[in-house]
N, C-alpha and C. Protein backbone atom coordinates (compact mmCIF):
# COMPACT_ATOMS: atom_id res chain seq x y z
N UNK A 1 71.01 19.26 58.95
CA UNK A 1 70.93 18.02 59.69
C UNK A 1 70.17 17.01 58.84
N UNK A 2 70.75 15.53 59.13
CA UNK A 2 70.10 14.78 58.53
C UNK A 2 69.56 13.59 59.04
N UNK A 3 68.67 12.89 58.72
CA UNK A 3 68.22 11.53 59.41
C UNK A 3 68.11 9.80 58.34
N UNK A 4 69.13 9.44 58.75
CA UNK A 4 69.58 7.95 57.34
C UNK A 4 68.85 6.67 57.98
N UNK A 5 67.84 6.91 57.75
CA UNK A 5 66.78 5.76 58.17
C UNK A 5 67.24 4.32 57.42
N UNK A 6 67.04 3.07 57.97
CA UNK A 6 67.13 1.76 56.68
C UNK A 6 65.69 1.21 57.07
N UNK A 7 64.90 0.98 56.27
CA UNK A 7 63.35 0.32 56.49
C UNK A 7 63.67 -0.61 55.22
N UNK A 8 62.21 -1.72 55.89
CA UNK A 8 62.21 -2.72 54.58
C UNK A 8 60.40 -2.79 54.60
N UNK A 9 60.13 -1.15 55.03
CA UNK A 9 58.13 -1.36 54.83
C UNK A 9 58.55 -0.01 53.83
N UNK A 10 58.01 -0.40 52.42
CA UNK A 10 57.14 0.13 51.77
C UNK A 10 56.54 1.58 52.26
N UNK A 11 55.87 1.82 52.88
CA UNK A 11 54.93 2.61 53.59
C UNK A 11 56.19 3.93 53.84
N UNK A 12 57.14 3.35 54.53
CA UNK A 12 58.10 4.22 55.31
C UNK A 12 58.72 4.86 54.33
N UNK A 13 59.27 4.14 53.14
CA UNK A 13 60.48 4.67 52.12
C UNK A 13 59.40 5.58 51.44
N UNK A 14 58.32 5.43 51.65
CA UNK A 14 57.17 6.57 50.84
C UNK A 14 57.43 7.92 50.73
N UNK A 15 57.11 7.83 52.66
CA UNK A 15 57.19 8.70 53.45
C UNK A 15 58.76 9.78 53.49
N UNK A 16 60.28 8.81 53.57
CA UNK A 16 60.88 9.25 53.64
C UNK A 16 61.78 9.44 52.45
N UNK A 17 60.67 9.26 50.76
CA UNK A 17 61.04 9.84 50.26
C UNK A 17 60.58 11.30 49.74
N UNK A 18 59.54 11.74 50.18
CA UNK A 18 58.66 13.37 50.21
C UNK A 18 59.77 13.95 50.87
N UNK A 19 60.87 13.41 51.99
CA UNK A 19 61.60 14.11 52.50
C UNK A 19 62.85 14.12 52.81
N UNK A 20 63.25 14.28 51.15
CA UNK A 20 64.93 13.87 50.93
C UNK A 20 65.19 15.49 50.79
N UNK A 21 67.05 15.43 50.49
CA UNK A 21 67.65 16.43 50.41
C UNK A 21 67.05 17.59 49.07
N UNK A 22 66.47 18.86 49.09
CA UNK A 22 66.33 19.87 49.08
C UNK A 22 64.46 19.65 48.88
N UNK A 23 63.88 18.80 49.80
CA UNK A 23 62.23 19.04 49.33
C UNK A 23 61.97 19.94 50.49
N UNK A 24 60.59 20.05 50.01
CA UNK A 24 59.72 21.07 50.73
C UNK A 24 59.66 20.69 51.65
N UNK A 25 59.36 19.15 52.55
CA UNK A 25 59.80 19.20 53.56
C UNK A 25 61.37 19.32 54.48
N UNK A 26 62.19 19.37 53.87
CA UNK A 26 63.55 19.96 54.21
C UNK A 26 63.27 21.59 54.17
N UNK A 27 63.03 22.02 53.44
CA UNK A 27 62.41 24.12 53.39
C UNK A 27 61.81 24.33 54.55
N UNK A 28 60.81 23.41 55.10
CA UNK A 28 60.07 24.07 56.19
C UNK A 28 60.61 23.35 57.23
N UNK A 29 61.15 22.62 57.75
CA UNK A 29 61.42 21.66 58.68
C UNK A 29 62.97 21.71 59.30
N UNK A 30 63.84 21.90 58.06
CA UNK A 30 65.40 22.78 58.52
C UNK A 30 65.79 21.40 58.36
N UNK A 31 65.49 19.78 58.33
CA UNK A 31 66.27 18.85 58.00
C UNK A 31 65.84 17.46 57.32
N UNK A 32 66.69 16.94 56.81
CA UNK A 32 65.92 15.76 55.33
C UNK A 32 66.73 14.44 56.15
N UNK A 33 66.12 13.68 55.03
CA UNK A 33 66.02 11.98 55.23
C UNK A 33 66.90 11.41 53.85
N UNK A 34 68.07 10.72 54.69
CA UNK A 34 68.70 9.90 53.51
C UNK A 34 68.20 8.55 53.80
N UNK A 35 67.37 8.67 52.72
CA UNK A 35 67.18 6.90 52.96
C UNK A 35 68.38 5.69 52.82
N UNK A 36 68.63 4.83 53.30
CA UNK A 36 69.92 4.22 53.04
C UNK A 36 69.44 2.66 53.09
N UNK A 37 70.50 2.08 51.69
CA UNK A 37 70.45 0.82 52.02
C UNK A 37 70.77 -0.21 53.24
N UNK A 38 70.05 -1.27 53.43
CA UNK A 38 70.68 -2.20 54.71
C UNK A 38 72.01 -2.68 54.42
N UNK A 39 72.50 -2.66 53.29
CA UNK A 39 73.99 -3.38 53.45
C UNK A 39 74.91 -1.58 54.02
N UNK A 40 74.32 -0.98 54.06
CA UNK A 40 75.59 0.16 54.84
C UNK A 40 75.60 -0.45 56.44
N UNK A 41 74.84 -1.04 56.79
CA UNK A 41 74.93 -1.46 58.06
C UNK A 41 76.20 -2.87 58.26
N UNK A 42 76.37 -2.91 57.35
CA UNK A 42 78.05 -3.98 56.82
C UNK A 42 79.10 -3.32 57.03
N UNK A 43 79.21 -1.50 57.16
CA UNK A 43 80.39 -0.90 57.48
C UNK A 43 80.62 -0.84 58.43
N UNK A 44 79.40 -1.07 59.46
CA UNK A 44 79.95 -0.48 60.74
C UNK A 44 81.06 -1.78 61.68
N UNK A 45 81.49 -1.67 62.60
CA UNK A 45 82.61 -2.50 63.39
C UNK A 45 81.16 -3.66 64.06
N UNK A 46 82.79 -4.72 63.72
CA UNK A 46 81.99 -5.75 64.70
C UNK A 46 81.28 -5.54 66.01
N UNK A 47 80.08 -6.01 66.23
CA UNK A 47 79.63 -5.88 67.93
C UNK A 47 79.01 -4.21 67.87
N UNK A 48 78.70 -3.19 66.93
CA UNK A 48 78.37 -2.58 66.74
C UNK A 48 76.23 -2.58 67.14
N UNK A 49 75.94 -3.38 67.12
CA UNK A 49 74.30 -3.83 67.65
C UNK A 49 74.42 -4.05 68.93
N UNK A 50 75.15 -4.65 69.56
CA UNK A 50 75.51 -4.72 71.19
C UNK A 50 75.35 -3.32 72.02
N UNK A 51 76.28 -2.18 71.52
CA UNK A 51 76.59 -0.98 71.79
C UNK A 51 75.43 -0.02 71.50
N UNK A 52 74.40 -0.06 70.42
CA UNK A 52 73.47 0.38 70.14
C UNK A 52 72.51 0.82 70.88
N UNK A 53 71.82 2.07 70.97
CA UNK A 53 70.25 2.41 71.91
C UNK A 53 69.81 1.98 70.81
N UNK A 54 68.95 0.76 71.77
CA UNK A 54 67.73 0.51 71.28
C UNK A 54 66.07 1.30 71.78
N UNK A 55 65.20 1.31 71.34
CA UNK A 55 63.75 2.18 71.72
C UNK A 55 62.41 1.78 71.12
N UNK A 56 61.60 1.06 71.59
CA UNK A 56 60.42 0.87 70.55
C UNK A 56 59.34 1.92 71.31
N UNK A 57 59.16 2.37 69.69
CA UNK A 57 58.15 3.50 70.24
C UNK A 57 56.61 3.05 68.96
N UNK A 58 55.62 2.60 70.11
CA UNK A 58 54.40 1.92 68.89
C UNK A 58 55.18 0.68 68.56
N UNK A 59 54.80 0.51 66.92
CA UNK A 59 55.43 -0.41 66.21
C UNK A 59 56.59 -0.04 65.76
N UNK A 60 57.07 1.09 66.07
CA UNK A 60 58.67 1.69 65.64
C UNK A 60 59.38 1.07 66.22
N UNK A 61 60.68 0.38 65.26
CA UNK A 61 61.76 0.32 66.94
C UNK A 61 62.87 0.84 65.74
N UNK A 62 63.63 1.83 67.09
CA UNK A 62 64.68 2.86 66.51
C UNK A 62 65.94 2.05 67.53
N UNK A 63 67.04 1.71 66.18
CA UNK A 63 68.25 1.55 66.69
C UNK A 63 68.81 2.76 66.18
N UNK A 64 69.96 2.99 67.27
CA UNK A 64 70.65 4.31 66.77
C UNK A 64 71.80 3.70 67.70
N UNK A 65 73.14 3.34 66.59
CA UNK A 65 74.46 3.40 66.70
C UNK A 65 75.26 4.24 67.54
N UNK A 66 76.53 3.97 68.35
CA UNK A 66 77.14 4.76 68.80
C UNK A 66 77.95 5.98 67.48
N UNK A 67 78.10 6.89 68.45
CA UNK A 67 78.49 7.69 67.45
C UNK A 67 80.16 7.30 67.00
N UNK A 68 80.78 6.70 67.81
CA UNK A 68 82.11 6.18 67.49
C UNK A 68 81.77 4.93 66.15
N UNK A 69 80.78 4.18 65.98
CA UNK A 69 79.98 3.37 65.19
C UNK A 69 79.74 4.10 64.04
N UNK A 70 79.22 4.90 63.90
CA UNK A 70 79.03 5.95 62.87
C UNK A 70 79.59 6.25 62.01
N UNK A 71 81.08 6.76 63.09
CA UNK A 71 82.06 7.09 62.09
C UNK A 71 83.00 6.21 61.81
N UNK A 72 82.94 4.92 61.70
CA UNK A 72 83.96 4.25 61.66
C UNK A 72 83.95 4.22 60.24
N UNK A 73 82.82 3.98 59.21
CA UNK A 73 83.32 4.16 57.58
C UNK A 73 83.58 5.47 57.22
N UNK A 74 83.15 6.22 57.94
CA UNK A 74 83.55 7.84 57.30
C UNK A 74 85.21 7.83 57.59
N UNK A 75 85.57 7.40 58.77
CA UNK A 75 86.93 7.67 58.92
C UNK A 75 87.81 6.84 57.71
N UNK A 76 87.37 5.57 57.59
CA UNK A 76 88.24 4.33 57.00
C UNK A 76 87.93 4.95 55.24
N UNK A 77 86.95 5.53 54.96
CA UNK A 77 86.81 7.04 53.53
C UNK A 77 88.05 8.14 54.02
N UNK A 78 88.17 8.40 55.22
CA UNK A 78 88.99 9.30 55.48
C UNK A 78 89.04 10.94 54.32
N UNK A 79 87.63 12.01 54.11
CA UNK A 79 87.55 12.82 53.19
C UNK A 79 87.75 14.06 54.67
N UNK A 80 88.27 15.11 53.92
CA UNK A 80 88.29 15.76 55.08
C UNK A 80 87.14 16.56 55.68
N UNK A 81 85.90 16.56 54.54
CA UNK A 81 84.69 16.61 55.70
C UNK A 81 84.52 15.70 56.63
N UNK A 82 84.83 14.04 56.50
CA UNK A 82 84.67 13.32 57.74
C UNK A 82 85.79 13.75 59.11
N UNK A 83 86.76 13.59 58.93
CA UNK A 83 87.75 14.41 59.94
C UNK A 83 87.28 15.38 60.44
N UNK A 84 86.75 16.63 60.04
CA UNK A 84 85.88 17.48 60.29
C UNK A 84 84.65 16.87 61.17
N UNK A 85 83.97 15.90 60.91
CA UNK A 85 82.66 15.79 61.40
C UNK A 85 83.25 15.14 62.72
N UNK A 86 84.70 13.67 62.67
CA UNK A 86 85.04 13.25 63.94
C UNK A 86 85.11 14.64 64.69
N UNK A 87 86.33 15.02 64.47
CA UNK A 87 86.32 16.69 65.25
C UNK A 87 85.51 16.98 66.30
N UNK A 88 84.71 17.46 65.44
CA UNK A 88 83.42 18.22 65.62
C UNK A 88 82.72 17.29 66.81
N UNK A 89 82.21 15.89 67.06
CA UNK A 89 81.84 14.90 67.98
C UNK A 89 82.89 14.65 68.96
N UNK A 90 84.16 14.99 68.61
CA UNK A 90 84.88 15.01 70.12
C UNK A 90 84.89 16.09 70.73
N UNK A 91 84.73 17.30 70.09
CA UNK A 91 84.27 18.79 70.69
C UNK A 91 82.86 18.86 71.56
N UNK A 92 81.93 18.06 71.35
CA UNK A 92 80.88 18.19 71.71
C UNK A 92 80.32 16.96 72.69
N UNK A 93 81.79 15.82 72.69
CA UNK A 93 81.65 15.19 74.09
C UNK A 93 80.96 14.03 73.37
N UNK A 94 80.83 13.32 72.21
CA UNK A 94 80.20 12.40 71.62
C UNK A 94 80.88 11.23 71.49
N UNK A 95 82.71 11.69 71.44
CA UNK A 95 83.35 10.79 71.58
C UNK A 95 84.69 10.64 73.02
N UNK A 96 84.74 9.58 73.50
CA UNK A 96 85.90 9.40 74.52
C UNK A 96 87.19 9.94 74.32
């Protein structure tokens, strides 16, 4: 499992780089952090922030995309791990 954070504090990309794909915190924890640029947020479909949970927790605020949002560049890549991953989210009731 993974978590693709986009920050523009310093502080955070620190943090979530100690815990990218194969570190010690991925070994003990079972899952890592892709840090990702803000222009990937250009793939997703129009009106895509509308549809969004929003949550401020502290000074955090966590948007998290629909999962139909998600996959809309993996599909329009169309690799057959993404097909696989749609799949997999309509099996598990993530998508309509």
């Amino acid at each position: 499992m993974d978590v693709d954070p986009i920050t523009d504090s310093d502080e955070i990309a620190a943090h979530c780089y100690e815990a990218l794909i194969g570190s010690e915190f991925e070994r003990t924890h079972g899952w890592h952090i892709n840090l990702m640029p803000e222009t990937v947020l250009q793939e997703f479909p129009p009106g895509w922030e509308q549809r969004a949970t929003i949550r401020q927790i502290g000074r955090l605020r966590l948007t998290v995309p629909t999962a139909a949002d998600l996959l809309a560049p993996k599909l329009r890549r169309n690799e057959p791990r993404d097909r696989a991953h749609e799949e997999w989210a309509r099996r598990i009731g993530l998508l309509g």
